[in-house]
Protein backbone atom coordinates (compact mmCIF):
# COMPACT_ATOMS: atom_id res chain seq x y z
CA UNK A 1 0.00 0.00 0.00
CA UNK A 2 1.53 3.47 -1.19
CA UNK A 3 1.12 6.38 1.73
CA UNK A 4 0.64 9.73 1.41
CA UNK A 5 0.81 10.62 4.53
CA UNK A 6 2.39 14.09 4.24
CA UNK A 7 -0.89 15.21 2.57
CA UNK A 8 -3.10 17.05 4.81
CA UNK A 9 -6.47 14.87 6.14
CA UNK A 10 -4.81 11.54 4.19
CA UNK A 11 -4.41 8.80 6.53
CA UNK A 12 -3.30 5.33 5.57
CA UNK A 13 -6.33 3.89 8.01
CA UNK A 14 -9.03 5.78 9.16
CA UNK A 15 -10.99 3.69 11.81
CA UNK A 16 -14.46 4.50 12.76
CA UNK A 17 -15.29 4.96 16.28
CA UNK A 18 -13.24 5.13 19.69
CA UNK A 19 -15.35 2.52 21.76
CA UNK A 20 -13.22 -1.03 22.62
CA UNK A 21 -13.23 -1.84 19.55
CA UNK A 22 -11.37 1.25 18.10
CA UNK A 23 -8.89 1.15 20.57
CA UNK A 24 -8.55 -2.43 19.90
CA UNK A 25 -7.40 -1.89 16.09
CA UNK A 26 -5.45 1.44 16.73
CA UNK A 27 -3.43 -0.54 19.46
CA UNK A 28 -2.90 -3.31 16.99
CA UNK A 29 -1.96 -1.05 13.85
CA UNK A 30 0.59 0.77 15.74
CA UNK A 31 2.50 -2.98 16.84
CA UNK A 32 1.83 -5.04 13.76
CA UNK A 33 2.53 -2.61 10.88
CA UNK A 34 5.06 0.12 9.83
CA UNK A 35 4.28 3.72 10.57
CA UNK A 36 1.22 3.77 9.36
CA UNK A 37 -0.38 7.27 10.15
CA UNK A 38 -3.81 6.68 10.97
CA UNK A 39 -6.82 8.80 13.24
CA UNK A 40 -9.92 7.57 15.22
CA UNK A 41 -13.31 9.32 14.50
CA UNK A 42 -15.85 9.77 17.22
CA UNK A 43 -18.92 11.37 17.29
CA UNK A 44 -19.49 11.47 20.65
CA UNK A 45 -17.19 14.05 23.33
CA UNK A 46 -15.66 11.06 24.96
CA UNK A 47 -14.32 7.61 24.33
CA UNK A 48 -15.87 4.63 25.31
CA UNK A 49 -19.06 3.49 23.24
CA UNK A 50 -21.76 1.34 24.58
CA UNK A 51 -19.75 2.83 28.20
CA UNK A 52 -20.15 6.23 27.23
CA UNK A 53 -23.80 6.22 25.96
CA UNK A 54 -25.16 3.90 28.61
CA UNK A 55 -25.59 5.31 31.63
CA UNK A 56 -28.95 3.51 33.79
CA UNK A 57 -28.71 1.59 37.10
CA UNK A 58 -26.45 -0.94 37.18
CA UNK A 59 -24.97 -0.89 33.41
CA UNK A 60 -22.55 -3.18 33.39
CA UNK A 61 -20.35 -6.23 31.48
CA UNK A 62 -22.54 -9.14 31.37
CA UNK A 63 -19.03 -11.21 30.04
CA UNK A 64 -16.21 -11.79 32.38
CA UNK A 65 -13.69 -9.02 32.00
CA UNK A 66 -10.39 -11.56 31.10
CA UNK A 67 -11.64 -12.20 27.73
CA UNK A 68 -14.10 -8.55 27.36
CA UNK A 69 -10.45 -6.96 28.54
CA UNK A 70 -7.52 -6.53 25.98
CA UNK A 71 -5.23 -9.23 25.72
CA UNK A 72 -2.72 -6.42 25.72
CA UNK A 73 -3.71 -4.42 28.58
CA UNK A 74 -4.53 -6.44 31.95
CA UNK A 75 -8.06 -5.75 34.08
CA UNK A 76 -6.44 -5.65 37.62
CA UNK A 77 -9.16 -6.05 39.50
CA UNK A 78 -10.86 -9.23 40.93
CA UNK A 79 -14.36 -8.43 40.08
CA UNK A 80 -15.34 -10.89 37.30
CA UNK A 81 -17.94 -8.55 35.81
CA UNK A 82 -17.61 -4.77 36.23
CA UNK A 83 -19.90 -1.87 35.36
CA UNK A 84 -19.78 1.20 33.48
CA UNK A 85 -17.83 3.50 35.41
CA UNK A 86 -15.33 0.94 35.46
CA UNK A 87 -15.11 0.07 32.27
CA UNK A 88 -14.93 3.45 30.09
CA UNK A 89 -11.65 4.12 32.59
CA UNK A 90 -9.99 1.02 31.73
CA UNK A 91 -10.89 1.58 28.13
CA UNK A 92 -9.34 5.46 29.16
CA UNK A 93 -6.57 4.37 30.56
CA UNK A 94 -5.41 1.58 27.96
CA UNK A 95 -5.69 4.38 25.12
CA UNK A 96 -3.53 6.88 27.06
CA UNK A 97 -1.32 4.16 27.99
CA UNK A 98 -0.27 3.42 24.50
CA UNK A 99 -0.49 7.04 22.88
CA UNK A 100 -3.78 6.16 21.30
CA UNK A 101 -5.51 8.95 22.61
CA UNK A 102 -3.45 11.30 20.74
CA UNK A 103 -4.99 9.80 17.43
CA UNK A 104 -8.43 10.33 19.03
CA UNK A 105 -10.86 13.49 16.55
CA UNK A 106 -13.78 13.75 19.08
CA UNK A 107 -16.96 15.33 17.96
CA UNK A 108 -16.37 14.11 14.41
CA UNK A 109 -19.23 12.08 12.54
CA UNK A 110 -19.10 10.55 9.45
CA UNK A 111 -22.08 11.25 6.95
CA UNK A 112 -20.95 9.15 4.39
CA UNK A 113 -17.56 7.65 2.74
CA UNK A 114 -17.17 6.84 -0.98
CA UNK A 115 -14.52 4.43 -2.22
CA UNK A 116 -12.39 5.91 -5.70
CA UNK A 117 -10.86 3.44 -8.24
CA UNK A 118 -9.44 6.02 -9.82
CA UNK A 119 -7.55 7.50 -7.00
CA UNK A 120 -7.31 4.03 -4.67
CA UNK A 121 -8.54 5.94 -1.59
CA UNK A 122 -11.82 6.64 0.33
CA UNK A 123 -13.39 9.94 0.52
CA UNK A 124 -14.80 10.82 3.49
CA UNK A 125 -17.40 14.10 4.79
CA UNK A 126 -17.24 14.08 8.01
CA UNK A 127 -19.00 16.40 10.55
CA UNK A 128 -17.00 18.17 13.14
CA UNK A 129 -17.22 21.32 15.37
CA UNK A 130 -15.15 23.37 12.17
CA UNK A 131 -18.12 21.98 9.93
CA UNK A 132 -17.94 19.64 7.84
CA UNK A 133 -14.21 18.31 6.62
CA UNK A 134 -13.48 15.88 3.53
CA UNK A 135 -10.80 12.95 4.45
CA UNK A 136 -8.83 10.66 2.25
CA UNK A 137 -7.87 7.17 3.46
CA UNK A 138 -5.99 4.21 1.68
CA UNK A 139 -8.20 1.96 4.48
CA UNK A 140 -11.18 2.21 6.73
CA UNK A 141 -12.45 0.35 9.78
CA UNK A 142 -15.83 0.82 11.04
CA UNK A 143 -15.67 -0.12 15.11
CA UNK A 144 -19.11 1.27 15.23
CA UNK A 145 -20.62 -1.81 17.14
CA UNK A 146 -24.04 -3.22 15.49
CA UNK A 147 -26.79 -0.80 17.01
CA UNK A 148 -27.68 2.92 16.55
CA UNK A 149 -26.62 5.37 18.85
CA UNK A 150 -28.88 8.10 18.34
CA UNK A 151 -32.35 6.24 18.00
CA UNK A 152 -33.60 3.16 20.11
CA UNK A 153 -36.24 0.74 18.75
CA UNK A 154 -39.31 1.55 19.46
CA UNK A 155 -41.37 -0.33 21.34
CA UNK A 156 -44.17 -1.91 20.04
CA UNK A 157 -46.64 -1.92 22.81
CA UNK A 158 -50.47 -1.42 22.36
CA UNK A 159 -51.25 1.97 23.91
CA UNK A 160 -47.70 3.04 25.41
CA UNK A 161 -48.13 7.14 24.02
CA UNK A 162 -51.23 6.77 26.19
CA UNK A 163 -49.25 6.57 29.16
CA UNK A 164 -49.23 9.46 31.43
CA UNK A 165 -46.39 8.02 33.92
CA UNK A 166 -42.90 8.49 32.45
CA UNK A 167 -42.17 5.97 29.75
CA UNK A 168 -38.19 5.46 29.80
CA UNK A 169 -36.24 3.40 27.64
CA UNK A 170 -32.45 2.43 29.02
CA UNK A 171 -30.33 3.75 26.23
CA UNK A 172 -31.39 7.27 27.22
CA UNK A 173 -31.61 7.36 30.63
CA UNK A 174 -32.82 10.65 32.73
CA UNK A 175 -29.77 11.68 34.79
CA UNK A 176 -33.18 13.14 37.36
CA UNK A 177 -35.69 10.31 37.18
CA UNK A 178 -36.82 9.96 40.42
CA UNK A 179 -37.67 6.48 40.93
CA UNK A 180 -37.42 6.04 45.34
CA UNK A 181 -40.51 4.76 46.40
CA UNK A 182 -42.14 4.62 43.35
CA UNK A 183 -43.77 1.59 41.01
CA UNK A 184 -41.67 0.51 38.32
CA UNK A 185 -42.12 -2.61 35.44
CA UNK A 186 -39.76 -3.39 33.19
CA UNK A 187 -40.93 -4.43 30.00
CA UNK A 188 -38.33 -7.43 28.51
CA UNK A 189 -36.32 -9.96 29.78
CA UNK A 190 -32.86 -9.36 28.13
CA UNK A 191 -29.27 -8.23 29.84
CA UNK A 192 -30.64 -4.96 30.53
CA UNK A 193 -33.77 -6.21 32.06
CA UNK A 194 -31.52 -8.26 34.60
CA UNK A 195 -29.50 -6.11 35.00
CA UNK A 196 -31.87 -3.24 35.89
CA UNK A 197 -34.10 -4.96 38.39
CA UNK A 198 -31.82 -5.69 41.13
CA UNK A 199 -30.33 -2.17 40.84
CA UNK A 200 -33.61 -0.02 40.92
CA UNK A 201 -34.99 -2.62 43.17
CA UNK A 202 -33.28 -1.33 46.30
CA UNK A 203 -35.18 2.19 45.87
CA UNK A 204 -38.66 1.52 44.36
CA UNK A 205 -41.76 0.80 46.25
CA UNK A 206 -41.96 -2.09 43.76
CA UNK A 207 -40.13 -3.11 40.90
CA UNK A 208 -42.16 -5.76 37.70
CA UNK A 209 -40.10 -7.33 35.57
CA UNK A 210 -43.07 -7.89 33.14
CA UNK A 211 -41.40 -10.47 30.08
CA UNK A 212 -43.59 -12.13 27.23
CA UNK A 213 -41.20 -15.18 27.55
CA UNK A 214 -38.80 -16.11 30.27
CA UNK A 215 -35.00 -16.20 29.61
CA UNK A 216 -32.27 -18.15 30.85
CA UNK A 217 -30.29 -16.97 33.83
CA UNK A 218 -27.34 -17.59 35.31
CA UNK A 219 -25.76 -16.56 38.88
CA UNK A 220 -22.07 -15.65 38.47
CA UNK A 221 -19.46 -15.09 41.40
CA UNK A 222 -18.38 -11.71 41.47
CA UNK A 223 -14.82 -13.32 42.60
CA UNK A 224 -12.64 -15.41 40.66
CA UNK A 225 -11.82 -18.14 43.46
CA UNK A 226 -9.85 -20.28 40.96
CA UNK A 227 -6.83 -17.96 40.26
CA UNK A 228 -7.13 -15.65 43.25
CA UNK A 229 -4.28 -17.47 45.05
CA UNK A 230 -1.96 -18.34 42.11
CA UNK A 231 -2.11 -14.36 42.06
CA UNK A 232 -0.38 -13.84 45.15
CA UNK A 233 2.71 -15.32 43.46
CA UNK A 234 2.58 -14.51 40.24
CA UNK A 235 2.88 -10.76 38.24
CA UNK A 236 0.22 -8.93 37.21
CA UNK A 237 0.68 -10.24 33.79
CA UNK A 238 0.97 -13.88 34.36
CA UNK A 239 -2.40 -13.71 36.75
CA UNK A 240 -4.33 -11.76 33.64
CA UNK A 241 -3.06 -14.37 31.55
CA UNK A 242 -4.16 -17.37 33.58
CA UNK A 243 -7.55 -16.08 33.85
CA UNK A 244 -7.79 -15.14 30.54
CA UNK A 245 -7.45 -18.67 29.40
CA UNK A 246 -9.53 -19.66 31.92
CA UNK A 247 -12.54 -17.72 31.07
CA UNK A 248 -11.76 -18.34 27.52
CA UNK A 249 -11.66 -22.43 27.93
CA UNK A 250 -14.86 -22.69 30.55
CA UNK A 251 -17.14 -21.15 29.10
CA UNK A 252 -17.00 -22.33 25.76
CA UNK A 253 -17.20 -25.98 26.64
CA UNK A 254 -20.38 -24.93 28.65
CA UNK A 255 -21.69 -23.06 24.81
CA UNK A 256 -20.76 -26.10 23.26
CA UNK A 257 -22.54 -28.72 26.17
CA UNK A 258 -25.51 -26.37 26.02
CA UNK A 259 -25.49 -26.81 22.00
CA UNK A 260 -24.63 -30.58 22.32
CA UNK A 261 -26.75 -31.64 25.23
CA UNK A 262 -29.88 -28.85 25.35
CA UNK A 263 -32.11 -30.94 27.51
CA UNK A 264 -29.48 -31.89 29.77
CA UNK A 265 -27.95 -28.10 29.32
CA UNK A 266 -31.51 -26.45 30.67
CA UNK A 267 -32.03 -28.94 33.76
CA UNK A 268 -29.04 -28.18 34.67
CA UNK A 269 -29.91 -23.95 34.34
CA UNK A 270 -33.24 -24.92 35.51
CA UNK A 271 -31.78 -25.87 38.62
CA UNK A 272 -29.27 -23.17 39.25
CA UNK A 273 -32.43 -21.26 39.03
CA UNK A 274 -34.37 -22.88 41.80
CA UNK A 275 -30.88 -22.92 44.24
CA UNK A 276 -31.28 -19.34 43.90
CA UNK A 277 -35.36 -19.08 44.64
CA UNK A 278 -36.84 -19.03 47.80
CA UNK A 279 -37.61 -22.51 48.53
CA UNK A 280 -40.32 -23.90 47.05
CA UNK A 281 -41.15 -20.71 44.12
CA UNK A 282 -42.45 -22.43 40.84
CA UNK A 283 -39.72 -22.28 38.32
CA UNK A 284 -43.21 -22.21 35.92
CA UNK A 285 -44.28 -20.16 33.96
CA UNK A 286 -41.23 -17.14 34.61
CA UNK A 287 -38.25 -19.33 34.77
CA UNK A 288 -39.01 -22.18 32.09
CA UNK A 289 -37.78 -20.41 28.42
CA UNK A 290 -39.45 -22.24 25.91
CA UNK A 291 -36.36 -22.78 23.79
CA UNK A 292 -32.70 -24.29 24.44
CA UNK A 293 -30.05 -22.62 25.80
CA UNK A 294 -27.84 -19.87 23.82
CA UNK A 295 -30.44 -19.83 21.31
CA UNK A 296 -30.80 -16.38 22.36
CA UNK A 297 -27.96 -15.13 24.56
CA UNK A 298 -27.41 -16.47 27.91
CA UNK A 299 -27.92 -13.93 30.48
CA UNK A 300 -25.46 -13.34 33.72
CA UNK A 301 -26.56 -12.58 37.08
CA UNK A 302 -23.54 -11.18 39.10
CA UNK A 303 -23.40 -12.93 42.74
CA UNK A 304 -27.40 -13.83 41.76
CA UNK A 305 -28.46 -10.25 42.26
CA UNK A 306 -31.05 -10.70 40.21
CA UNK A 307 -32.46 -13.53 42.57
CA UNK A 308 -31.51 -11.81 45.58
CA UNK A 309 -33.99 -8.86 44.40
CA UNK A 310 -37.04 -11.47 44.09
CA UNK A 311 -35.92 -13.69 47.20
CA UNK A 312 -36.03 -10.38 49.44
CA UNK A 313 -39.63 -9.25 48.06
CA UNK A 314 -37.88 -6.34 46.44
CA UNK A 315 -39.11 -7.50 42.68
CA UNK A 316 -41.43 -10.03 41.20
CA UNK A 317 -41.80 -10.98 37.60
CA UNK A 318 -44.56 -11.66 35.29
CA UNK A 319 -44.77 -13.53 32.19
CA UNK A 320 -47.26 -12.25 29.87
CA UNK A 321 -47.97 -10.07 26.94
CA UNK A 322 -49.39 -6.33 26.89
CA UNK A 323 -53.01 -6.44 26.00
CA UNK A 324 -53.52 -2.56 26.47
CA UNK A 325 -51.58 0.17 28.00
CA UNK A 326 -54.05 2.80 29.22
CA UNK A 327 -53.43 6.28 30.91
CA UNK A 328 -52.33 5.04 34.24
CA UNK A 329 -52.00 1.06 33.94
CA UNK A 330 -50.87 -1.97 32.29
CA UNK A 331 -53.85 -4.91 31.09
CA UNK A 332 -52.12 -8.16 30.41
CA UNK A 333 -53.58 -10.91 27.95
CA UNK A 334 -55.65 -13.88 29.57
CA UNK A 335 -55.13 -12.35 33.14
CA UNK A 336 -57.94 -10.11 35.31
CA UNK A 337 -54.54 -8.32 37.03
CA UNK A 338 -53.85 -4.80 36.29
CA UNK A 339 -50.39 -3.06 36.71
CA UNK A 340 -50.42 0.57 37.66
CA UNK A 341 -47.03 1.96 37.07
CA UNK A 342 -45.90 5.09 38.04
CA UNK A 343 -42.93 4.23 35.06
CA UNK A 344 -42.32 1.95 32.15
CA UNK A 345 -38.91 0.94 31.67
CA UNK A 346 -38.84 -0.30 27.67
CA UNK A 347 -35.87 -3.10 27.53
CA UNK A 348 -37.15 -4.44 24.69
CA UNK A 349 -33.91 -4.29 22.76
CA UNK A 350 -31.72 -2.54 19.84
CA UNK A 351 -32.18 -1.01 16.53
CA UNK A 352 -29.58 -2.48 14.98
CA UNK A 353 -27.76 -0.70 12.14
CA UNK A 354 -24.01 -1.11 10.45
CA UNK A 355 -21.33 1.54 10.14
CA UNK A 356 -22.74 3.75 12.21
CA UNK A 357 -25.76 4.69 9.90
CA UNK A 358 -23.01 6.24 7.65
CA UNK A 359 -24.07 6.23 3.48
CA UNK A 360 -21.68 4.11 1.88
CA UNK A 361 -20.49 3.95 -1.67
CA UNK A 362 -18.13 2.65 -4.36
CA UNK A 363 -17.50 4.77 -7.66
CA UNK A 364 -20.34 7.13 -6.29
CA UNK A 365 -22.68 3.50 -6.61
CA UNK A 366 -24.79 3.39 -3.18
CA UNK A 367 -24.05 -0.03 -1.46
CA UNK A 368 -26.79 -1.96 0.05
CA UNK A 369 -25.07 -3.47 2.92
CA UNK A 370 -28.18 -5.79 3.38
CA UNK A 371 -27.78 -7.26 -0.06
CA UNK A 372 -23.85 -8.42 0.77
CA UNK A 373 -21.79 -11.02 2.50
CA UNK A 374 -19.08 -10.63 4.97
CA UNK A 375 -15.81 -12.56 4.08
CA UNK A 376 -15.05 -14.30 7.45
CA UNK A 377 -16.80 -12.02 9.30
CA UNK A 378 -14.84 -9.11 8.69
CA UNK A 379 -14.66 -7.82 4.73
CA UNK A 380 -18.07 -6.44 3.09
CA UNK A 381 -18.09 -8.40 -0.33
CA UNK A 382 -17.42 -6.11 -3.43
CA UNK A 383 -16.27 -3.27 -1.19
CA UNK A 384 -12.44 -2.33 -1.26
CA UNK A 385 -9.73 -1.94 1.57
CA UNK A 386 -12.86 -1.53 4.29
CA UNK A 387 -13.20 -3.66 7.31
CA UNK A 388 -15.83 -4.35 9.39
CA UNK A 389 -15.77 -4.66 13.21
CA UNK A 390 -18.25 -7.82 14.44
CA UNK A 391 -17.75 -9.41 17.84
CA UNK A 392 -19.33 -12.35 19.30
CA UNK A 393 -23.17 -13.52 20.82
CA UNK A 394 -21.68 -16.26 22.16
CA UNK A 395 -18.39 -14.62 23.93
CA UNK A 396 -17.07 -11.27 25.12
CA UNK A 397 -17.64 -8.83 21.92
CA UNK A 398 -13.37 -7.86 22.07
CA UNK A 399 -12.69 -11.68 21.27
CA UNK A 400 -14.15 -11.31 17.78
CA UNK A 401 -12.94 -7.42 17.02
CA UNK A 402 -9.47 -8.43 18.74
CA UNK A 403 -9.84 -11.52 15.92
CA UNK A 404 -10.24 -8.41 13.19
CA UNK A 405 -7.78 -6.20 14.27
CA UNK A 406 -5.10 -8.88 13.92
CA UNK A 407 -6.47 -10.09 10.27
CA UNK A 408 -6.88 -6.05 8.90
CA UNK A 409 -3.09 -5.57 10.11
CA UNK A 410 -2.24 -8.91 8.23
CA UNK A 411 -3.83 -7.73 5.19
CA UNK A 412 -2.67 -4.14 5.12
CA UNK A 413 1.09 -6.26 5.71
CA UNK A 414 0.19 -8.53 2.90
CA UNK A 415 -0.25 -5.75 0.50
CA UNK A 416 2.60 -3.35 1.08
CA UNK A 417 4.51 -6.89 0.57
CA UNK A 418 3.10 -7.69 -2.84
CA UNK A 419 2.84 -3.92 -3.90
CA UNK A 420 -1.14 -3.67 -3.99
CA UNK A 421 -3.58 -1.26 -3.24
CA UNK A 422 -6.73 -2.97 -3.71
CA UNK A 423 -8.35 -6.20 -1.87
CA UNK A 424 -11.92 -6.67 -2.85
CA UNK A 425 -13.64 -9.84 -1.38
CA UNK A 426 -15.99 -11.58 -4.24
CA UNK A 427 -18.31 -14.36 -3.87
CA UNK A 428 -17.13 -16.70 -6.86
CA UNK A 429 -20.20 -16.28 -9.53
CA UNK A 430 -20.22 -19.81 -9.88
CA UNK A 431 -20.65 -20.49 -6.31
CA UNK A 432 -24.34 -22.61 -4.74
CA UNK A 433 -23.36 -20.37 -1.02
CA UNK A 434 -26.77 -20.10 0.49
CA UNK A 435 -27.64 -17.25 2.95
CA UNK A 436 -26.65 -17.58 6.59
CA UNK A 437 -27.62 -15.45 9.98
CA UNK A 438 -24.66 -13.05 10.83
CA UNK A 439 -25.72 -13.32 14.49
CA UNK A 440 -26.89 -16.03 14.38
CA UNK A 441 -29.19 -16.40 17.61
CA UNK A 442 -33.31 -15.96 18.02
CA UNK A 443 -33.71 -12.63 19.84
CA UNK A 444 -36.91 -10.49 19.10
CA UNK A 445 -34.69 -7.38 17.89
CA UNK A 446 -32.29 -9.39 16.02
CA UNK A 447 -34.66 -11.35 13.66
CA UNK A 448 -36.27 -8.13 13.09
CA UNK A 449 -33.27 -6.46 12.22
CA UNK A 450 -32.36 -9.48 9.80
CA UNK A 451 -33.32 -7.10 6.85
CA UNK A 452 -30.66 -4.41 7.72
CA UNK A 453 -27.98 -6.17 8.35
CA UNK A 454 -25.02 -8.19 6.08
CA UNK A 455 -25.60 -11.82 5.38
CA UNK A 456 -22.61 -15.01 5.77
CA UNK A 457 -22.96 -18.03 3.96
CA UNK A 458 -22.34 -21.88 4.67
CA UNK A 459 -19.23 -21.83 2.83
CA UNK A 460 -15.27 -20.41 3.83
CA UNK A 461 -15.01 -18.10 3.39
CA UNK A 462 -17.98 -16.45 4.19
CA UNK A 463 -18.98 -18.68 7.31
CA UNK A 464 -20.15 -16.72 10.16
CA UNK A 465 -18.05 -16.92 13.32
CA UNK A 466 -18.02 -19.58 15.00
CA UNK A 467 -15.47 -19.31 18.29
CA UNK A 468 -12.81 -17.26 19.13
CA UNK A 469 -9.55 -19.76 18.82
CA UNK A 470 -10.62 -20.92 15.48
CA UNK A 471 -11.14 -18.00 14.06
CA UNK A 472 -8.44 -16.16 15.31
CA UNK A 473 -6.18 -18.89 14.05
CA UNK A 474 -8.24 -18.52 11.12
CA UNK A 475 -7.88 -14.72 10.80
CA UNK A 476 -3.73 -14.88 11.64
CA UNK A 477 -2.75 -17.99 9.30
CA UNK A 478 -5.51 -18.90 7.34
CA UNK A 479 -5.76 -18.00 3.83
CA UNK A 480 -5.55 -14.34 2.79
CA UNK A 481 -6.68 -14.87 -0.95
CA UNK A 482 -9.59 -17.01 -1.04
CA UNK A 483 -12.44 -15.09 -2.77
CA UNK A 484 -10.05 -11.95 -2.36
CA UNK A 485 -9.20 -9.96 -5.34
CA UNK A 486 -6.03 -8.30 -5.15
CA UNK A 487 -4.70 -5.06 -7.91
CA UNK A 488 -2.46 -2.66 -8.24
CA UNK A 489 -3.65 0.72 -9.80
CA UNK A 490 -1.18 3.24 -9.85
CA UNK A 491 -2.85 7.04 -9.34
């Protein structure tokens, strides 16, 4: 890849957003390739993300923090989950530990980004607070996560603008809501659901957890008992890395039980359930999900807060749908009992959305990111030198981008090798691929995002991920040229 870095606003790499995933790819561009000049893009005043932008009771990691952590940058603490707070200054500290921050344009959006033949670069319009500034980059990475920022999905609930209480959803979260004493139900059942409850729960009157089906739900020790004492002996380092392969090894033999053994797989979740009920609380109809675990994502319950909430007659949930919303309550289908909120909490998921909303184009042709593939989870078919940041359902989210990082400094290697300036991944036209889930799991807001979002196929390689050791083996040795166009144009 030629550079022309000496030309004002041309970067050789551009990458798109300065949550873990950014800092993930800047750390790994400035140890795995040669001086290549490169800037992060943020919209937002901060860095962070998801640990910026969410900011409700409790917000927290629902993976463990050894594998959600860099691999590069050790989580000190013993806390196996951590929350916000926590989080965005690890993620603050890593970035001004390795100079990152200095490559960090806050306040700068991108509108759209058009990829040039002719001149082998993208063209970006970005918005800042000078106006809006064109860029030029040989590559681009969007670490923009998969959900939109600025708008959350609405909730589709019969009657909810009729509501006269305050009607809340978590991604925007009222830094003065006034919840003591009052009467709260959550509406959903997902990580932010269980994550909210016990964490309101010690200020309402009364806090509902009101789901239309259960989910699966797992109590988690707060305190890694396995490698606490090895860390008494051993560095910093050593102690990160033992628990990182720890938490890497566990629980994916648990995903792959679950996947192997499903009735087996929800006794045994079933049961964890009931240690953590009062004695003798029906497991039916709020704790018995009506498919097999990790067909949606499992959620975490640090130390069983969530049960501890319930157990103390703090919270109660109720599985049912909305029949009616009215001013000042809640009417539930086939039941005579009425809820009377003084707020609605909407958990009811993600609008889920690629690159950041960003309009995308090659040769000033709009791409239709629902209408393409992703080459091994990372590449948008037919688009040039442009990476795409994905991490997993099934794992911490930094597994899969770390996975990324390593293959877009690989490529970027491969072609200053072989004197290229263009990679293009193409499904072969004589290819049978069928269509594949990128995601890949059963949640509401997922399927109905299905239509926005890139497609993989059941053939390498444009397989969706499947875990994090094989595919980063996949990502660091595996082939580089397999449906990948490579060309030299000179400009």
């Amino acid at each position: 890849m030629d550079t022309k870095s000496d030309t004002p606003n041309y970067y050789d790499c551009l990458i798109i957003g300065a949550g873990i995933s950014g800092i993930n790819v800047a750390y790994r561009l400035q140890e795995q390739t040669s001086n290549k000049s490169y800037a992060i893009l943020e919209a937002r005043d901060s860095l962070g993300g998801t640990w910026d932008l969410f900011r409700y009771p409790g917000i927290r990691s629902d993976s463990d923090m050894y594998t959600f952590g860099f691999e590069f940058y050790p989580w000190k603490e013993y806390r196996t989950m951590a929350d916000g707070a926590s989080i965005k200054e690890y993620l603050k500290d890593a970035a001004n530990n390795f100079g990152i921050d200095k490559h960090i344009r806050y306040r700068h959006k991108l509108q759209s980004a058009n990829w040039s033949t002719d001149q082998q670069n993208w063209s970006l319009k970005v918005d800042t607070p000078q106006g809006e500034q064109n860029l030029r980059s040989r590559f681009i990475v969007f670490c923009t996560g998969y959900y939109d920022f600025n708008e959350a999905m609405p909730a589709t609930i019969p009657g909810i603008k009729d509501f006269q209480g305050k009607v809340v959803h978590p991604q925007f979260w009222p830094e003065d809501l006034d919840y003591e004493n009052k009467d709260v139900v959550i509406v959903g059942s997902g990580a932010t659901a269980i994550t909210l409850l016990p964490n309101i729960a010690k200020k309402t009157n009364k806090v509902i957890m009101l789901q239309r089906s259960p989910t699966y739900i797992a109590a988690v020790p707060q305190r890694d008992n396995l490698s606490y004492w090895p860390a008494k002996f051993l560095s910093v380092s050593w102690t990160y890395k033992l628990r990182r392969i720890q938490f890497l090894i566990l629980p994916f033999l648990f995903f792959k039980f679950c996947k192997a053994f499903p009735d087996r797989a929800r006794r045994l979740l079933k049961k964890g359930a009931a240690s953590q009920l009062p004695e003798g609380y029906p497991l039916e109809p709020n704790f018995e999900p009506n498919y097999g675990p990790w067909d949606q994502r499992l959620c975490a319950s640090p130390d069983g807060d969530f049960y501890k909430a319930i157990k103390d007659g703090q919270a109660e949930v109720i599985t049912a749908s909305i029949k009616q919303v009215t001013e000042k309550s809640i009417h539930l289908e086939g039941s005579d009992r009425v809820l009377t909120p003084d707020i609605i909490v909407t958990a009811t998921g993600l609008k889920l959305i690629m690159a950041g909303g960003a309009k995308l184009s090659v040769d000033n042709e709009p791409l239709e990111v629902p209408q393409k593939h992703l080459w091994k989870g990372a590449m948008i078919e037919d688009v040039p030198n442009a990476a795409i940041v994905i991490g997993y359902t099934n794992a911490s989210w930094t597994l899969g981008s770390d996975a990324t990082a390593q293959f877009v400094t690989r490529l970027i290697n491969h072609m200053d090798k072989n004197g290229m300036t263009q990679a293009v991944p193409r499904v072969d036209k004589n290819s049978d691929m069928q269509d594949q889930s990128v995601l890949n799991l059963s949640s509401t807001y997922i399927v109905k995002a299905e239509g926005s979002l890139p497609r993989a196929g059941n053939k390498a390689p444009w397989l969706p991920r499947s875990h994090y050791l094989r595919d980063l083996w996949e990502m660091k040795f595996g082939s580089i040229t397999h449906d990948m166009q490579f060309s030299r144009i000179s400009t």
